[in-house]
Protein backbone atom coordinates (compact mmCIF):
# COMPACT_ATOMS: atom_id res chain seq x y z
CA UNK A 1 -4.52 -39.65 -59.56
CA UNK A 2 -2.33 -40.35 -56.53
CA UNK A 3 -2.76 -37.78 -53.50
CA UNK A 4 1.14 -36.62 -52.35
CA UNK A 5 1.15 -34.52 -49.44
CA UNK A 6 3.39 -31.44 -49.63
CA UNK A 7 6.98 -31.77 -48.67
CA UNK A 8 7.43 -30.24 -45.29
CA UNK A 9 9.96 -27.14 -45.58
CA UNK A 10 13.38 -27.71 -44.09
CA UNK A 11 14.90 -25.56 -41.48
CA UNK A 12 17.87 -23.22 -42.21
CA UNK A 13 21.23 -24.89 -41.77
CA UNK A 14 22.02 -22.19 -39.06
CA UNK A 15 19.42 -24.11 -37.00
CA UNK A 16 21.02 -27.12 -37.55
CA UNK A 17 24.37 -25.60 -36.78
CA UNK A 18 22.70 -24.33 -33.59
CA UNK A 19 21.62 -27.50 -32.62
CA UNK A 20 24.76 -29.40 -32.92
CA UNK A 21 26.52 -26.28 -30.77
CA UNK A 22 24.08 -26.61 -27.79
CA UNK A 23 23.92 -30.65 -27.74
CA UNK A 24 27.75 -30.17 -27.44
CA UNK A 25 27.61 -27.54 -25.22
CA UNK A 26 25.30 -29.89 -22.68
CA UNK A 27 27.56 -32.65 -23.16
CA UNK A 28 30.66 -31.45 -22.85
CA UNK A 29 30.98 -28.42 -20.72
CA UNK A 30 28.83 -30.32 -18.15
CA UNK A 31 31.24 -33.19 -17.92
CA UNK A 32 33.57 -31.80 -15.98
CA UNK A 33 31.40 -30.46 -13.39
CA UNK A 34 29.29 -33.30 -12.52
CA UNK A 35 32.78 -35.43 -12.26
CA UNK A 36 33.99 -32.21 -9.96
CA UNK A 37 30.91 -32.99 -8.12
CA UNK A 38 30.91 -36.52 -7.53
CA UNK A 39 34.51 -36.57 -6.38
CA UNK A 40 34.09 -33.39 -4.16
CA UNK A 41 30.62 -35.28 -2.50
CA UNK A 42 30.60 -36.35 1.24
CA UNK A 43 27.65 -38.12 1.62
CA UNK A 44 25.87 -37.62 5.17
CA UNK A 45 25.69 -41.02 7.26
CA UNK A 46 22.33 -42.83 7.23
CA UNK A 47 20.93 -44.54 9.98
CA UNK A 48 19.63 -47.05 8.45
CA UNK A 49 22.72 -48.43 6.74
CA UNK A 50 24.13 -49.12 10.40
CA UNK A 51 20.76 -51.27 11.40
CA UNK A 52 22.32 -54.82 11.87
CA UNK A 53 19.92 -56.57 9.71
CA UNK A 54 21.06 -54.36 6.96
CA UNK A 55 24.69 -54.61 7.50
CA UNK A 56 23.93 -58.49 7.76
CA UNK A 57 22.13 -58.98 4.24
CA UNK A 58 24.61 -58.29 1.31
CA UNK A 59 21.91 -57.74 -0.76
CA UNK A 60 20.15 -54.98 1.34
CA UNK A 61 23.26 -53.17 2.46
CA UNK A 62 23.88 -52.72 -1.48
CA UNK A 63 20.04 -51.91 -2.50
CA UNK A 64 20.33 -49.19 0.46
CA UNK A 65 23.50 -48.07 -0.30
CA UNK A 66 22.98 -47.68 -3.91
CA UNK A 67 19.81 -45.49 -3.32
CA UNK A 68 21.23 -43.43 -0.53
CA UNK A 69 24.15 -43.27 -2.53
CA UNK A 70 21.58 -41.48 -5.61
CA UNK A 71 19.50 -39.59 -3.70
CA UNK A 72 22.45 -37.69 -2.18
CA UNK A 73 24.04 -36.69 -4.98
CA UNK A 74 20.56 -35.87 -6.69
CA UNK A 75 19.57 -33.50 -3.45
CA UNK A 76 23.67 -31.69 -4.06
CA UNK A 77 23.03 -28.89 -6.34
CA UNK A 78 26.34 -29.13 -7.68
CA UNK A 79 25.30 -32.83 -9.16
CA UNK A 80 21.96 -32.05 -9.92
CA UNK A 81 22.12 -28.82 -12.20
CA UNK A 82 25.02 -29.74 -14.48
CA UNK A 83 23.08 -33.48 -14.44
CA UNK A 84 20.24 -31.79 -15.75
CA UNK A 85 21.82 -29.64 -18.53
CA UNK A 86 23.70 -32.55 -20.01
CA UNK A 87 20.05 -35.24 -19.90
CA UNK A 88 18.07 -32.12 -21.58
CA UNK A 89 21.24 -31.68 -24.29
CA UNK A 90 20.27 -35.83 -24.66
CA UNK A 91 16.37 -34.30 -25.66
CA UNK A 92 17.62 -32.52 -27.75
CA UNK A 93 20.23 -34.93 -29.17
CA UNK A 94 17.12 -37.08 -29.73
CA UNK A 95 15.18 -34.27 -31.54
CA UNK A 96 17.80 -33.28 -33.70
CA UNK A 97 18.55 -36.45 -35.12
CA UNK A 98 14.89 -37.06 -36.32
CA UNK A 99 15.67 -33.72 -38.46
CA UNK A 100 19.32 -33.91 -39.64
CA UNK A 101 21.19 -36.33 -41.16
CA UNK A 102 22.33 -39.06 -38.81
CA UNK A 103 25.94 -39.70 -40.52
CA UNK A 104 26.46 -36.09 -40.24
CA UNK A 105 24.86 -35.39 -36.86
CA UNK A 106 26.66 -37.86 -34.60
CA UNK A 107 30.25 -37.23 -35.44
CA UNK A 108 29.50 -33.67 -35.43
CA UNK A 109 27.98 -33.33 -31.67
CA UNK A 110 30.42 -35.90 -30.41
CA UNK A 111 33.12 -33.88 -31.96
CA UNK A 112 31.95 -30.75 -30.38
CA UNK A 113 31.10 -32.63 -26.99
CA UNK A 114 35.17 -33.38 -26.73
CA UNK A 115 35.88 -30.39 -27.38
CA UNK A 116 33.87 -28.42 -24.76
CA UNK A 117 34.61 -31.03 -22.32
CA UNK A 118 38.50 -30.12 -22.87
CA UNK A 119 37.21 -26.67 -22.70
CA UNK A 120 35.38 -27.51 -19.28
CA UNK A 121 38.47 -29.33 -17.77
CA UNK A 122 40.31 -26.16 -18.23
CA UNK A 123 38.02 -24.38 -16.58
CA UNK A 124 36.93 -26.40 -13.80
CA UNK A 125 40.22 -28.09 -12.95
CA UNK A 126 42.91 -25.96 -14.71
CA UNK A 127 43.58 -29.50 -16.70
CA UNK A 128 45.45 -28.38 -20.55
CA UNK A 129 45.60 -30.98 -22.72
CA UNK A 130 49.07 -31.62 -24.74
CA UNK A 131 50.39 -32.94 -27.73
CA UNK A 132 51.70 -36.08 -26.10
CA UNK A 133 47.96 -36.69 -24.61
CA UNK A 134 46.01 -36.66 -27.80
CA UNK A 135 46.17 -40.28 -29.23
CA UNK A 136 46.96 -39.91 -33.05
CA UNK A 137 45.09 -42.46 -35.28
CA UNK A 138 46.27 -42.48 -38.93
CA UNK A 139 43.20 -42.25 -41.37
């Protein structure tokens, strides 16, 4: 006699459906704000990145640039907030796809993802997409 282990219930498909609808949601409406954002940002100077030895060294006026570079738009609420909608929609990209099926899941939330992004370059930048910007590839 072979011990089986009973088969775990499976959620209703409206959680699914959920799931795929806030992944998207995270991805795409947050798109447009964190690009907004980034092109809006003024970054304060920094002291340090005038220090002669740094503007000397390629290699340190790059590592310090970089981080200051980071850190600035991590501290700019405008970054930060959208950045962290669209990394938790990633969490639960992650836990979504140990549940649903993977050849549905992916074209599904990247589907959705475009769309709310259009959706969020409307709203943000008044941006409407046309006819003649949607690339048509015959299936």
């Amino acid at each position: 006699m072979g011990m089986s282990s009973p088969a775990e219930p499976q959620p209703p498909a409206v959680n699914y459906v959920a799931g795929f609808l806030l992944v998207g949601i995270a991805w795409g409406l947050t798109t447009p704000f964190i690009r907004r954002a980034a092109k809006d940002h003024n970054p304060p100077a920094h002291p340090l990145l005038e220090q002669e030895d740094v503007k000397t060294s390629w290699v340190k006026s790059k590592l310090y640039g970089a981080f200051f570079a980071v850190l600035d738009l991590l501290r700019n609420p405008r970054y930060a907030i959208p950045l962290l909608i669209n990394l938790t929609g990633s969490v639960w990209f992650f836990l979504l796809i140990g549940q649903a099926e993977l050849s549905l899941t992916v074209p599904i939330v990247n589907t959705l993802a475009f769309l709310f992004t259009v959706l969020g370059d409307w709203w943000v930048d008044r941006k409407v997409i046309s006819r003649g910007k949607v690339p048509a590839y015959p299936i």
